[in-house]
C-alpha atoms as a PDB file:
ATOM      1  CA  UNK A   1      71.165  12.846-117.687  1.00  0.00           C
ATOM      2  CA  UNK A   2      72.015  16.161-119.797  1.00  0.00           C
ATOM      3  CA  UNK A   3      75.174  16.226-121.861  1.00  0.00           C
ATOM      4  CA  UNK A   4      76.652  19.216-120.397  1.00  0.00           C
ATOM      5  CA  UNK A   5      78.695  19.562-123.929  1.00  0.00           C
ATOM      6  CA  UNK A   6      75.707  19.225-126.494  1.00  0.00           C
ATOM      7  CA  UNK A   7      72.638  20.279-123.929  1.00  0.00           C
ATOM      8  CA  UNK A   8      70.621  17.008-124.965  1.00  0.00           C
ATOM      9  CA  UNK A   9      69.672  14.344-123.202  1.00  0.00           C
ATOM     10  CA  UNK A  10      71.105  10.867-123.448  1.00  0.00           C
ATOM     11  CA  UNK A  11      69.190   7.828-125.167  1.00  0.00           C
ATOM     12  CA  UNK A  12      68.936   5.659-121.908  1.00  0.00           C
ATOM     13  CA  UNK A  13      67.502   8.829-119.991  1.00  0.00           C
ATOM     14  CA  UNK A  14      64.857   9.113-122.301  1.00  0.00           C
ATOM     15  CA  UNK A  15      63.731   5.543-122.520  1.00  0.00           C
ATOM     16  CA  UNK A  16      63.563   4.843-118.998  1.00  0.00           C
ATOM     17  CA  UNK A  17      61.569   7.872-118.253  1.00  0.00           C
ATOM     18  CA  UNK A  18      59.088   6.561-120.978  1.00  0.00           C
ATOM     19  CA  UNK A  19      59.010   3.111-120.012  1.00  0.00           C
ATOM     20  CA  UNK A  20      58.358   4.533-116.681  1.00  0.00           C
ATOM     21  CA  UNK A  21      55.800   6.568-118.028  1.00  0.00           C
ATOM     22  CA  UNK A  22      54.018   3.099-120.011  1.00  0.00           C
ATOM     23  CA  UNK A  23      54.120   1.667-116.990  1.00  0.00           C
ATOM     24  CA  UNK A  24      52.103   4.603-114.643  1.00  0.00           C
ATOM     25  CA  UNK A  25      49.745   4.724-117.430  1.00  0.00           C
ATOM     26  CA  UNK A  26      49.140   1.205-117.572  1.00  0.00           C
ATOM     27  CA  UNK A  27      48.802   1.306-113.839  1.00  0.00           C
ATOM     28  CA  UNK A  28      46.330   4.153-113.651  1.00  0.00           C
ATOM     29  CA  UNK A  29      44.455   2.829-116.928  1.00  0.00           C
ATOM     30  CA  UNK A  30      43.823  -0.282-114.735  1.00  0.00           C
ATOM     31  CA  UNK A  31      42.524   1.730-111.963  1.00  0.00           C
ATOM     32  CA  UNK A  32      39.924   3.532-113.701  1.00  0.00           C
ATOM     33  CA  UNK A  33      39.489   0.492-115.271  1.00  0.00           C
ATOM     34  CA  UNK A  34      38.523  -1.218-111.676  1.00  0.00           C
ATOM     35  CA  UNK A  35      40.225  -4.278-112.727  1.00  0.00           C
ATOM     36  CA  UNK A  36      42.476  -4.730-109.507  1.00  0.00           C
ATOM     37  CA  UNK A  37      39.455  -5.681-107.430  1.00  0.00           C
ATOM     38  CA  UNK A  38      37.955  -8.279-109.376  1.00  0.00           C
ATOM     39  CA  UNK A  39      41.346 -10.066-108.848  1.00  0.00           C
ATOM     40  CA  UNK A  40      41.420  -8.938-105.202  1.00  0.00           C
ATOM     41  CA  UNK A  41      38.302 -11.178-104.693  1.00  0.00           C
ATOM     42  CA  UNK A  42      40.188 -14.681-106.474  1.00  0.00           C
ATOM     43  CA  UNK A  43      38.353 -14.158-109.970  1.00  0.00           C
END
């Protein structure tokens, strides 16, 4: 959330939006990857 005194964004705002962000790039890394179906069909 902004700081309505200073403008800036908090610490804990900015890490969870980029662990968020690790974690949709992960997912869509593994996508493109195609390594969801190989453990789909019980590698």
């Amino acid at each position: 959330m902004t700081n309505p005194a200073s403008g800036t964004s908090r610490p804990e705002t900015i890490d969870g939006l980029r662990i968020t962000a690790d974690l949709a790039m992960a997912m869509l890394a593994g996508v493109q990857l195609d390594l969801f179906n190989p453990l789909r069909d019980g590698l």
